[in-house]
C-alpha atoms as a PDB file:
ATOM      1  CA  UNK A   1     131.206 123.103  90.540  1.00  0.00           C
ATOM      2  CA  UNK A   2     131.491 127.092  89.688  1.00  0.00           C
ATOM      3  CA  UNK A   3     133.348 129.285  92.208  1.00  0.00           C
ATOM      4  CA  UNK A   4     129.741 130.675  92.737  1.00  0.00           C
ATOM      5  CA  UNK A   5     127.927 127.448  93.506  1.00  0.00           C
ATOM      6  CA  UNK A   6     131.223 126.658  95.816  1.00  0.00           C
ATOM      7  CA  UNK A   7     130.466 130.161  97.636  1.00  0.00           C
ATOM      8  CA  UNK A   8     126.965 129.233  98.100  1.00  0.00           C
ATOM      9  CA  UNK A   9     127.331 126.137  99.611  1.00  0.00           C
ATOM     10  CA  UNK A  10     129.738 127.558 101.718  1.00  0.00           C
ATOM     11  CA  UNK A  11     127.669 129.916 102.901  1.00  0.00           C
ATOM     12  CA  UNK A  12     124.299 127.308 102.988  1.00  0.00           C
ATOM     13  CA  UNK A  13     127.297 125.565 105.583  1.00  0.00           C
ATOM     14  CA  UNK A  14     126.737 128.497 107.833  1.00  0.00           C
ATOM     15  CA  UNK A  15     123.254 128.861 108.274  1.00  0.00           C
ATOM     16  CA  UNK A  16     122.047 128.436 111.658  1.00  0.00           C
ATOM     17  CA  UNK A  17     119.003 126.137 113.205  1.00  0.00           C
ATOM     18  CA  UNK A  18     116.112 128.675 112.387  1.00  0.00           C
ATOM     19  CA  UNK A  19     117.575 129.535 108.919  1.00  0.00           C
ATOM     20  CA  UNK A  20     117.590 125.930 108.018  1.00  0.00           C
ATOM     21  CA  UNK A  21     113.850 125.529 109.367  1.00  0.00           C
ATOM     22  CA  UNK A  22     112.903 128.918 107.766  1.00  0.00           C
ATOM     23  CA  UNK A  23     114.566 127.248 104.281  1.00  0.00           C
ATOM     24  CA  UNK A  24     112.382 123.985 105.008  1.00  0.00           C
ATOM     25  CA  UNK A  25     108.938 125.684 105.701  1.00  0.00           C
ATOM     26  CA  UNK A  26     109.426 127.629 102.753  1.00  0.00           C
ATOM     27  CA  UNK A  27     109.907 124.718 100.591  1.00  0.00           C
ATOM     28  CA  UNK A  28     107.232 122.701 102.208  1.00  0.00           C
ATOM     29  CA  UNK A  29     105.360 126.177 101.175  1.00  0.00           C
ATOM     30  CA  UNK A  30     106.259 125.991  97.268  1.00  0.00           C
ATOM     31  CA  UNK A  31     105.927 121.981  96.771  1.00  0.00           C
ATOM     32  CA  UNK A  32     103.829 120.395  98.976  1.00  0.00           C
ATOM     33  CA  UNK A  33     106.125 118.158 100.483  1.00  0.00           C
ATOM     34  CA  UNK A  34     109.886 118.285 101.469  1.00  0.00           C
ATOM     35  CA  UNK A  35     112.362 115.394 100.593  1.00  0.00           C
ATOM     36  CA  UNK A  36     114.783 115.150 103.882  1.00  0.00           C
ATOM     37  CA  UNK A  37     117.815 114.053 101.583  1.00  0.00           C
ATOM     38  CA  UNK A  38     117.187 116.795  99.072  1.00  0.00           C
ATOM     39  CA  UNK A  39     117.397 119.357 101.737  1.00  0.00           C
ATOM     40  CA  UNK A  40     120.446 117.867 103.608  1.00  0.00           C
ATOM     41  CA  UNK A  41     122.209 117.978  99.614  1.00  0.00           C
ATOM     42  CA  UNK A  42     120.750 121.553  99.396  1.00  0.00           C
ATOM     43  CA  UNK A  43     122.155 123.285 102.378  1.00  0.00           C
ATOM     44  CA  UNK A  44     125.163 121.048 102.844  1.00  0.00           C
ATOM     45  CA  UNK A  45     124.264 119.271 106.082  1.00  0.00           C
ATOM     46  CA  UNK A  46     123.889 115.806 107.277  1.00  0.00           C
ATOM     47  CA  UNK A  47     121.089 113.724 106.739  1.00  0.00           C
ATOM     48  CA  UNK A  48     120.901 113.618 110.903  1.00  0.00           C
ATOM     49  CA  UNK A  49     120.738 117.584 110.915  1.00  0.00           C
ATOM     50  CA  UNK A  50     118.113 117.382 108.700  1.00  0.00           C
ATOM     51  CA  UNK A  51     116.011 115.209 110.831  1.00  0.00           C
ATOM     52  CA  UNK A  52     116.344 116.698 113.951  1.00  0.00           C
ATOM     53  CA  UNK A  53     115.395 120.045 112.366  1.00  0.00           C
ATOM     54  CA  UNK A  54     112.190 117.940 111.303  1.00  0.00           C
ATOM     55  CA  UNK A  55     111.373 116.506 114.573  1.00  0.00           C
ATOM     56  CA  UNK A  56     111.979 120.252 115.936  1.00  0.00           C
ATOM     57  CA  UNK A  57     109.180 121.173 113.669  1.00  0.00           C
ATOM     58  CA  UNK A  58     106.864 118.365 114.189  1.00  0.00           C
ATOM     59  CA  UNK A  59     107.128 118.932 117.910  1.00  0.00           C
ATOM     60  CA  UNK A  60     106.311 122.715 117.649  1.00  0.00           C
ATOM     61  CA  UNK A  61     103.139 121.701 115.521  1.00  0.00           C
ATOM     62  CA  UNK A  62     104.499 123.199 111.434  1.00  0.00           C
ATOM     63  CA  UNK A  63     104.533 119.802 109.672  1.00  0.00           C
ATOM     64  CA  UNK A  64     104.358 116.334 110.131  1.00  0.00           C
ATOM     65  CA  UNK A  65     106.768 114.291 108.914  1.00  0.00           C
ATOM     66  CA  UNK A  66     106.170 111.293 106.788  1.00  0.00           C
ATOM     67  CA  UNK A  67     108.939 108.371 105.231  1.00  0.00           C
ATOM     68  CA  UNK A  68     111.679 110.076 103.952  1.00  0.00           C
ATOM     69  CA  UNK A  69     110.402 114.503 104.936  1.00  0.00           C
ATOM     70  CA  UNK A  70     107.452 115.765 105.477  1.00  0.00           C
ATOM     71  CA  UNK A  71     104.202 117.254 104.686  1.00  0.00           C
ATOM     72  CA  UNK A  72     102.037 120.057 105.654  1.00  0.00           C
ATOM     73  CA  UNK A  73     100.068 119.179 108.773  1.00  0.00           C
ATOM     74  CA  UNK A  74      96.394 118.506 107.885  1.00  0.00           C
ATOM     75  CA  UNK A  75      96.942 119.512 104.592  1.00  0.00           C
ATOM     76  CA  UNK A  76      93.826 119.898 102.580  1.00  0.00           C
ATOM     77  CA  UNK A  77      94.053 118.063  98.947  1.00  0.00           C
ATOM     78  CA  UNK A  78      92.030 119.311  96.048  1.00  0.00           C
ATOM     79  CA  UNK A  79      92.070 118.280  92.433  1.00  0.00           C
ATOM     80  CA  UNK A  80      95.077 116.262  91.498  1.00  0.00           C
ATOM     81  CA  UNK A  81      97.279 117.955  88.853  1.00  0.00           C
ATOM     82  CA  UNK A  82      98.671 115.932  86.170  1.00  0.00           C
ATOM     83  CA  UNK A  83     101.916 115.279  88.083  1.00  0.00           C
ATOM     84  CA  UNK A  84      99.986 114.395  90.999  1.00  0.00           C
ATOM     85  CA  UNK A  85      97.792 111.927  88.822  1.00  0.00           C
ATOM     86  CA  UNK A  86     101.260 110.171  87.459  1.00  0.00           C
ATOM     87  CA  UNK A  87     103.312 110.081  90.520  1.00  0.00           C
ATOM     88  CA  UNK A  88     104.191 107.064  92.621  1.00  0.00           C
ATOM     89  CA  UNK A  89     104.141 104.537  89.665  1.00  0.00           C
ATOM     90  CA  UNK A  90     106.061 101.868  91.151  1.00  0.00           C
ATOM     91  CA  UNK A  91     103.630 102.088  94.414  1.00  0.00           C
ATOM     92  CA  UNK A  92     100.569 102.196  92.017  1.00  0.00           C
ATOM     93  CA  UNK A  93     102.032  99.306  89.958  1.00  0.00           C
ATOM     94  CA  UNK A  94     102.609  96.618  93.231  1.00  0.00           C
ATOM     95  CA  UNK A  95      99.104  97.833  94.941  1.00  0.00           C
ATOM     96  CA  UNK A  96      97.283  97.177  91.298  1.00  0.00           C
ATOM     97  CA  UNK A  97      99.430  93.973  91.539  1.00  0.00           C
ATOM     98  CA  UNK A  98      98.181  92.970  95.161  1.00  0.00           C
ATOM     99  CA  UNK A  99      94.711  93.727  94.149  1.00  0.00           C
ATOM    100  CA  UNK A 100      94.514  91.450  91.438  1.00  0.00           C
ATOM    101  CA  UNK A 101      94.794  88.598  94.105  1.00  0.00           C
ATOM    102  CA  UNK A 102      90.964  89.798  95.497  1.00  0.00           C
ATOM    103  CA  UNK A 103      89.460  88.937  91.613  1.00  0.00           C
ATOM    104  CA  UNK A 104      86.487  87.306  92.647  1.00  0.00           C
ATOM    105  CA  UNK A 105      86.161  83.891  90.597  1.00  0.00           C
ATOM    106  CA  UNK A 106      83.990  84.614  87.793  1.00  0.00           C
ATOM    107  CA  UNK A 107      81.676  87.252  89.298  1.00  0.00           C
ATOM    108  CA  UNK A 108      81.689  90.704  89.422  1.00  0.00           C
ATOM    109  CA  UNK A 109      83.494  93.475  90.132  1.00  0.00           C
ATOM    110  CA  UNK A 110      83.447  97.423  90.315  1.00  0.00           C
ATOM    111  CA  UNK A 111      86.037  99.921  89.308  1.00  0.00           C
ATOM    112  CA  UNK A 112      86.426 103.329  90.588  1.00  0.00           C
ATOM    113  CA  UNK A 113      87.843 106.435  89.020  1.00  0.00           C
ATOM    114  CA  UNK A 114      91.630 106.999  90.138  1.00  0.00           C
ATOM    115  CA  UNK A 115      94.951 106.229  88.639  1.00  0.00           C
ATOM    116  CA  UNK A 116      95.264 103.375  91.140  1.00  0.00           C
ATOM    117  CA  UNK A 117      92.652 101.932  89.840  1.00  0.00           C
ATOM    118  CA  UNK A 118      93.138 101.923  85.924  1.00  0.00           C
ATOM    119  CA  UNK A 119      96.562 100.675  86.882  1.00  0.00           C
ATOM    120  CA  UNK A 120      94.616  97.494  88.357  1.00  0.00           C
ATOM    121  CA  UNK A 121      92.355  97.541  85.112  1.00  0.00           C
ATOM    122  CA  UNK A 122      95.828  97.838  82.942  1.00  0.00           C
ATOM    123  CA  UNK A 123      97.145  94.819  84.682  1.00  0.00           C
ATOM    124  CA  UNK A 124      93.511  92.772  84.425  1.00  0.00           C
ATOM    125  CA  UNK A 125      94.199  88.911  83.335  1.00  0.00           C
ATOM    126  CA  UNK A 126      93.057  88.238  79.725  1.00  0.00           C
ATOM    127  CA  UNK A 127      92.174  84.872  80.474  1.00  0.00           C
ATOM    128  CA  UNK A 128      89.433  85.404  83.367  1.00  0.00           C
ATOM    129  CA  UNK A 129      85.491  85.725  82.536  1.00  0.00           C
ATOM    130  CA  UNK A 130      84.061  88.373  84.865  1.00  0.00           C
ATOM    131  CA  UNK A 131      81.385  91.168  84.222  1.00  0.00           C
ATOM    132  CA  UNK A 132      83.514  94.815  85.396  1.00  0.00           C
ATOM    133  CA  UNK A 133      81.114  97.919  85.990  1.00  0.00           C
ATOM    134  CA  UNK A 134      83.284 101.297  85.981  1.00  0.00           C
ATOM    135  CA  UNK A 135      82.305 105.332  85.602  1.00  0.00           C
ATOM    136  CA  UNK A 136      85.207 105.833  83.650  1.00  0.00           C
ATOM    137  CA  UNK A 137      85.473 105.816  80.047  1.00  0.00           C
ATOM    138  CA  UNK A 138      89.339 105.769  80.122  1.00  0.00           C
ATOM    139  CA  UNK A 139      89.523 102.429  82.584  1.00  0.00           C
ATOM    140  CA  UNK A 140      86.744 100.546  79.971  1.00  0.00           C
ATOM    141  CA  UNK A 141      88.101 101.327  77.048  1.00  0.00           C
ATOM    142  CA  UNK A 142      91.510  99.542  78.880  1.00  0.00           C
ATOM    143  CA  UNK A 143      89.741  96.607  79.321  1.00  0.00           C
ATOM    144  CA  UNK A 144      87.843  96.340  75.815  1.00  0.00           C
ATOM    145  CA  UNK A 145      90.959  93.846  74.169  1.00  0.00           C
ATOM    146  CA  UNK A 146      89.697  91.266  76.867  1.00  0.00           C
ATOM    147  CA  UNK A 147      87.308  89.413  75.197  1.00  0.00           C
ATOM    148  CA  UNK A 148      86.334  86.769  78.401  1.00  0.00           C
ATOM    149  CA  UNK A 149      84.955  90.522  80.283  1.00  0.00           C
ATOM    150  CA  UNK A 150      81.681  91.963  79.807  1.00  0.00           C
ATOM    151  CA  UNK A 151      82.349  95.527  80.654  1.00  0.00           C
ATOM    152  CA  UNK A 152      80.063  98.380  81.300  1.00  0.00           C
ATOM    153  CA  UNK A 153      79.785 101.589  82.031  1.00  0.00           C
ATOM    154  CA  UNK A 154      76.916 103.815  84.023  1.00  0.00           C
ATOM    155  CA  UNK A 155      76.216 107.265  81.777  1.00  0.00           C
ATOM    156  CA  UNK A 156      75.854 110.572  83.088  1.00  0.00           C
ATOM    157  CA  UNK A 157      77.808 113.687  83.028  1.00  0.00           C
ATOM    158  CA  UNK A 158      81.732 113.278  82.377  1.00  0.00           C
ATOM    159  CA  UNK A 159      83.618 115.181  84.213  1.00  0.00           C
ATOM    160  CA  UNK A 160      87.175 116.243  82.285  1.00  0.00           C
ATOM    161  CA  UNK A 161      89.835 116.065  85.122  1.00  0.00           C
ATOM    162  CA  UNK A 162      89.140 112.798  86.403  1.00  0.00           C
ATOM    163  CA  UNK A 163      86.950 110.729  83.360  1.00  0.00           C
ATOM    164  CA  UNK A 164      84.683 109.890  85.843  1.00  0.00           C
ATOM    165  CA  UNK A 165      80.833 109.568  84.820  1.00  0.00           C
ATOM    166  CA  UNK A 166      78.416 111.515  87.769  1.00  0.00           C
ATOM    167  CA  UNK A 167      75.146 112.995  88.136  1.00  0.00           C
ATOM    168  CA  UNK A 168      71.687 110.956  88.142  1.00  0.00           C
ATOM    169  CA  UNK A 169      72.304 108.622  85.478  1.00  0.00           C
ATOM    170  CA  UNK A 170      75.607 106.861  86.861  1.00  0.00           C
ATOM    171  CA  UNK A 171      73.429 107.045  90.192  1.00  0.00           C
ATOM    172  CA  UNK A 172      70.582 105.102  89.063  1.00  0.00           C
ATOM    173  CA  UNK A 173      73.093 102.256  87.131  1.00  0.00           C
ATOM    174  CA  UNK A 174      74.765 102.298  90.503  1.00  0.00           C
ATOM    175  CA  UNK A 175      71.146 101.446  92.652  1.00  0.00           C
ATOM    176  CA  UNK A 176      70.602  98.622  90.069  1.00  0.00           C
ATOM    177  CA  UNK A 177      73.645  96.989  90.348  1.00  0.00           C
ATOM    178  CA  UNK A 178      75.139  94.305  93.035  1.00  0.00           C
ATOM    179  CA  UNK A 179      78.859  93.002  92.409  1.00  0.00           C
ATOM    180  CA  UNK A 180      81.168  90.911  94.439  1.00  0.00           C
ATOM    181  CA  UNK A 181      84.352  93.539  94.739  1.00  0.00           C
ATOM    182  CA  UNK A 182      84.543  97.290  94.678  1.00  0.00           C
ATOM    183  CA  UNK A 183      88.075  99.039  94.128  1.00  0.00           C
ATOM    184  CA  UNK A 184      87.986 102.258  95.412  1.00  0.00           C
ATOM    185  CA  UNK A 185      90.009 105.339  95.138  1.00  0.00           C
ATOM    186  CA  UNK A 186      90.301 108.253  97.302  1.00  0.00           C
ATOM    187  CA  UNK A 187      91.586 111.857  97.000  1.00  0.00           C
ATOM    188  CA  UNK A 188      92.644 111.856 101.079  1.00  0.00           C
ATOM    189  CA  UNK A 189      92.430 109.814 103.818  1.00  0.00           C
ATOM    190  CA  UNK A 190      92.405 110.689 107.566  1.00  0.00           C
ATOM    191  CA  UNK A 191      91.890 108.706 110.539  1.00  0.00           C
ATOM    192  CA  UNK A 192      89.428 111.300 111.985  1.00  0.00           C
ATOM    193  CA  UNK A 193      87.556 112.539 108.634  1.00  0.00           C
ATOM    194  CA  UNK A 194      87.552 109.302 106.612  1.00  0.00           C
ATOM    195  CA  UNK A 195      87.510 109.479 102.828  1.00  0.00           C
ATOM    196  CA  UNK A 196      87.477 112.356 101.170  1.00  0.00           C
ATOM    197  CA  UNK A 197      87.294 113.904  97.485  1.00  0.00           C
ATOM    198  CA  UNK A 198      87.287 117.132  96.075  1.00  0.00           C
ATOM    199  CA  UNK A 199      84.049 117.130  93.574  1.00  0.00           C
ATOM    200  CA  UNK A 200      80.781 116.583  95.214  1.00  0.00           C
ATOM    201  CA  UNK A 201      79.242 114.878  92.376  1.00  0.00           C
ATOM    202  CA  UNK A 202      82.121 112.404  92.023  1.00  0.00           C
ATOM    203  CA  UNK A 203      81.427 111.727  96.153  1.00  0.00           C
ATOM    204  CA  UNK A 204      78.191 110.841  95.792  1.00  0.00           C
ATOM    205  CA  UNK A 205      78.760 108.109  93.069  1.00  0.00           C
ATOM    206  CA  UNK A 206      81.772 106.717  95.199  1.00  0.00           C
ATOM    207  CA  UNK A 207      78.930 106.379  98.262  1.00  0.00           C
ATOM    208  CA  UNK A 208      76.301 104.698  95.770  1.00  0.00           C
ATOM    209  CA  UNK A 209      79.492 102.008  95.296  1.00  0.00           C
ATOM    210  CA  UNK A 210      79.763 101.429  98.778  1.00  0.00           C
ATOM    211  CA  UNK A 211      76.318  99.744  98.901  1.00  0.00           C
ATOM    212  CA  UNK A 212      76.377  98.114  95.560  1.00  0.00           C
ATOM    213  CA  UNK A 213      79.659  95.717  96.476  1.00  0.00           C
ATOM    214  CA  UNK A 214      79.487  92.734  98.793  1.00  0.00           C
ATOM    215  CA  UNK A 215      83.369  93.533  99.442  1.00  0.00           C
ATOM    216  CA  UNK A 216      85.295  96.983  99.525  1.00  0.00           C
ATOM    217  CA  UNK A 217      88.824  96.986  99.093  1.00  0.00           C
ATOM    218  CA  UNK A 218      90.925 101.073  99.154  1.00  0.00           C
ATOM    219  CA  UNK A 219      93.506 101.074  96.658  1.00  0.00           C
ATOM    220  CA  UNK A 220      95.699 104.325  97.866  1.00  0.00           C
ATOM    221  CA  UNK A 221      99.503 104.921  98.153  1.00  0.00           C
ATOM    222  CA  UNK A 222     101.003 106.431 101.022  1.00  0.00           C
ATOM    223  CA  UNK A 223     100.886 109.704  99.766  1.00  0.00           C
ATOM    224  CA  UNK A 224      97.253 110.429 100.287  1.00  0.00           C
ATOM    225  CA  UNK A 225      97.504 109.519 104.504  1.00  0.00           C
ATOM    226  CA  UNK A 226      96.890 112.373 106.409  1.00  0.00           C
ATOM    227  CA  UNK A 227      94.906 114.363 103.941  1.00  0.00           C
ATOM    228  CA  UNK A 228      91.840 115.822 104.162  1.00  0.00           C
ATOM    229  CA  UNK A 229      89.634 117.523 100.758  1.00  0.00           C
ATOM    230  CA  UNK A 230      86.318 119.036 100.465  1.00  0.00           C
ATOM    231  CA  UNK A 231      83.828 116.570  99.961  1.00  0.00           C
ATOM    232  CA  UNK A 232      83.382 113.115 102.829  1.00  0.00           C
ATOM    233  CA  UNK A 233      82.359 109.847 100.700  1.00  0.00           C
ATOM    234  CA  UNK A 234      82.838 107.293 103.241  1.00  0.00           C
ATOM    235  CA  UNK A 235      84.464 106.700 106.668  1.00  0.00           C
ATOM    236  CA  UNK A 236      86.810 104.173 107.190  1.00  0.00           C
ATOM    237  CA  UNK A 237      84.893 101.968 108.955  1.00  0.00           C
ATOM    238  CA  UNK A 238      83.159 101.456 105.522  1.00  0.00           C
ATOM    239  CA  UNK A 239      85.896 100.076 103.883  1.00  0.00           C
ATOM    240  CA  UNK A 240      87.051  95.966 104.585  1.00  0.00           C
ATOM    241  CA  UNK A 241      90.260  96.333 103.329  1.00  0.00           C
ATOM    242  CA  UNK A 242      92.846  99.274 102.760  1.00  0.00           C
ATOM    243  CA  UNK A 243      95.709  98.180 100.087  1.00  0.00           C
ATOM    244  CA  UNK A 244      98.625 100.514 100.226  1.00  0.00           C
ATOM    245  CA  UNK A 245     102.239 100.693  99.803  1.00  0.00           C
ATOM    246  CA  UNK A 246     105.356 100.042 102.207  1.00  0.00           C
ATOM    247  CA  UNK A 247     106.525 103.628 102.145  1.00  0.00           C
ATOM    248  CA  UNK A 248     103.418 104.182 104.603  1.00  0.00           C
ATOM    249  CA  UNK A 249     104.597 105.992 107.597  1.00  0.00           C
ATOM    250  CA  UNK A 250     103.960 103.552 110.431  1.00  0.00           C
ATOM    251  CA  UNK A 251     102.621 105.890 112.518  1.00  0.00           C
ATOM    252  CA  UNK A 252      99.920 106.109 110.045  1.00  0.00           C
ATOM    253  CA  UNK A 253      99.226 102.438 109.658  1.00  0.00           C
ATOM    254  CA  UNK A 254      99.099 101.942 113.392  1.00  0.00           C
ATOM    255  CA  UNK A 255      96.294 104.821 114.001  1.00  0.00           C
ATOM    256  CA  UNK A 256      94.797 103.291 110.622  1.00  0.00           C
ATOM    257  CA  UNK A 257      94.851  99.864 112.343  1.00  0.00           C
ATOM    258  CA  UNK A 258      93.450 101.123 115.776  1.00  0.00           C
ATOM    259  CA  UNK A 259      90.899 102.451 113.901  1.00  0.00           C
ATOM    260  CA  UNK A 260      89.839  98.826 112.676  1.00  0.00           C
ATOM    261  CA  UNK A 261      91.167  99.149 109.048  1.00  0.00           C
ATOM    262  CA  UNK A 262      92.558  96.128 107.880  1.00  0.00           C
ATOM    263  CA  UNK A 263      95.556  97.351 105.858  1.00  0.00           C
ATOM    264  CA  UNK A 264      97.733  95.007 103.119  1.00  0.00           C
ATOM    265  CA  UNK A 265     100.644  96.660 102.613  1.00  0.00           C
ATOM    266  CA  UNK A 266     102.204  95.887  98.560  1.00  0.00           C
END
């Protein structure tokens, strides 16, 4: 460590309560979401100071803190940047995993746009017969080196951020079609506004999938909870089962719960 990064430190040692806070809502500013062990290795305090300068700001209504920091309270999601798209790959990987246990027998099954999702269609058994219906070119070209699937897609307007076909030709495939199992993925989710997306076209596709399935199942990780974006496409009451991961805060999963979600944590 230079003298200079030794000085600063130092001097991070000495900053008082609403320094530290004013250092931690300026971060929570810039990324979107403070790590509680970053910021105690940052300004050179305990992992205990760290919290209770959290709970401080919880209480007086600035953030809300989740497993390990904290996030912007009611924070309002829109299009997922590339980074956003690619993070939380281990949670991704064991909710894919815990959603290939719902494969109907034979059947059929629907995909949604998401990154959840195509890592369910990534980890898709080669040795299954089942017909899959997706609106995204990316998740059925995935699936094309299984040759026991019949895969299809719906048409319509592609949208470039997300793959995901909309517009009235992916609605009418969707009214024409009945399948055992829909995956679905979500931008947001909030107890008190439901499901939520950022493109209105993509929302009304994902509400077309919600009567085409005999059997909805959420694939989100944690880090959508608590979010709300522009567009509603279902509430939660609409969905039979949420699949998430364990670094869900439980606050969250018991509001989710008294809500009537059935959640399956991966």
């Amino acid at each position: 460590m230079t003298e200079v990064e030794d000085a600063s430190r130092q001097d991070q040692r000495l900053l008082y309560p609403e320094q530290r806070r004013e250092f931690i809502l300026t971060m929570l500013r810039t990324e979107g979401r403070v790590d509680a062990t970053g910021i105690a290795e940052d300004l050179a305090v305990t992992n205990e100071t760290v919290r209770k300068d959290l709970v401080f700001l919880e209480q007086s209504g600035l953030l809300r803190r989740v497993h390990g920091g904290a996030v912007p309270v009611g924070r309002l999601t829109y299009e997922p940047a590339v980074a956003r798209r690619t993070g939380f790959a281990e949670e991704k990987t064991r909710i894919a995993k815990a959603a290939l246990e719902h494969l109907p027998a034979g059947g059929s099954v629907l995909i949604d746009a998401g990154s959840t999702t195509a890592r369910l269609a990534d980890l898709f058994p080669r040795d299954r017969e089942m017909t899959v219906y997706t609106n995204t070119l990316t998740i059925a070209a995935s699936l094309l080196d299984r040759p026991l699937l019949t895969v299809y897609t719906f048409g319509g307007r592609i949208r470039p951020l997300t793959a995901a076909q909309v517009d009235h030709w992916a609605a009418r495939s969707l009214g024409e079609i009945n399948v055992d199992v829909a995956f679905l993925g979500a931008n947001a989710v909030s107890v008190d506004r439901g499901l939520t997306t950022p493109d209105p076209a993509e929302a009304a596709v994902k509400r077309l999938m919600l009567s085409s399935a005999r059997k909805r199942i959420l694939l989100t990780d944690h880090s959508k909870f608590g979010c709300v974006s522009n567009c509603k496409h279902a509430d939660l009451a609409d969905i039979d089962l949420m699949i998430t991961d364990e670094g869900a805060d439980s606050r969250e999963l018991k509001a989710l719960r008294a809500a009537g979600v059935e959640v399956q944590l991966a």
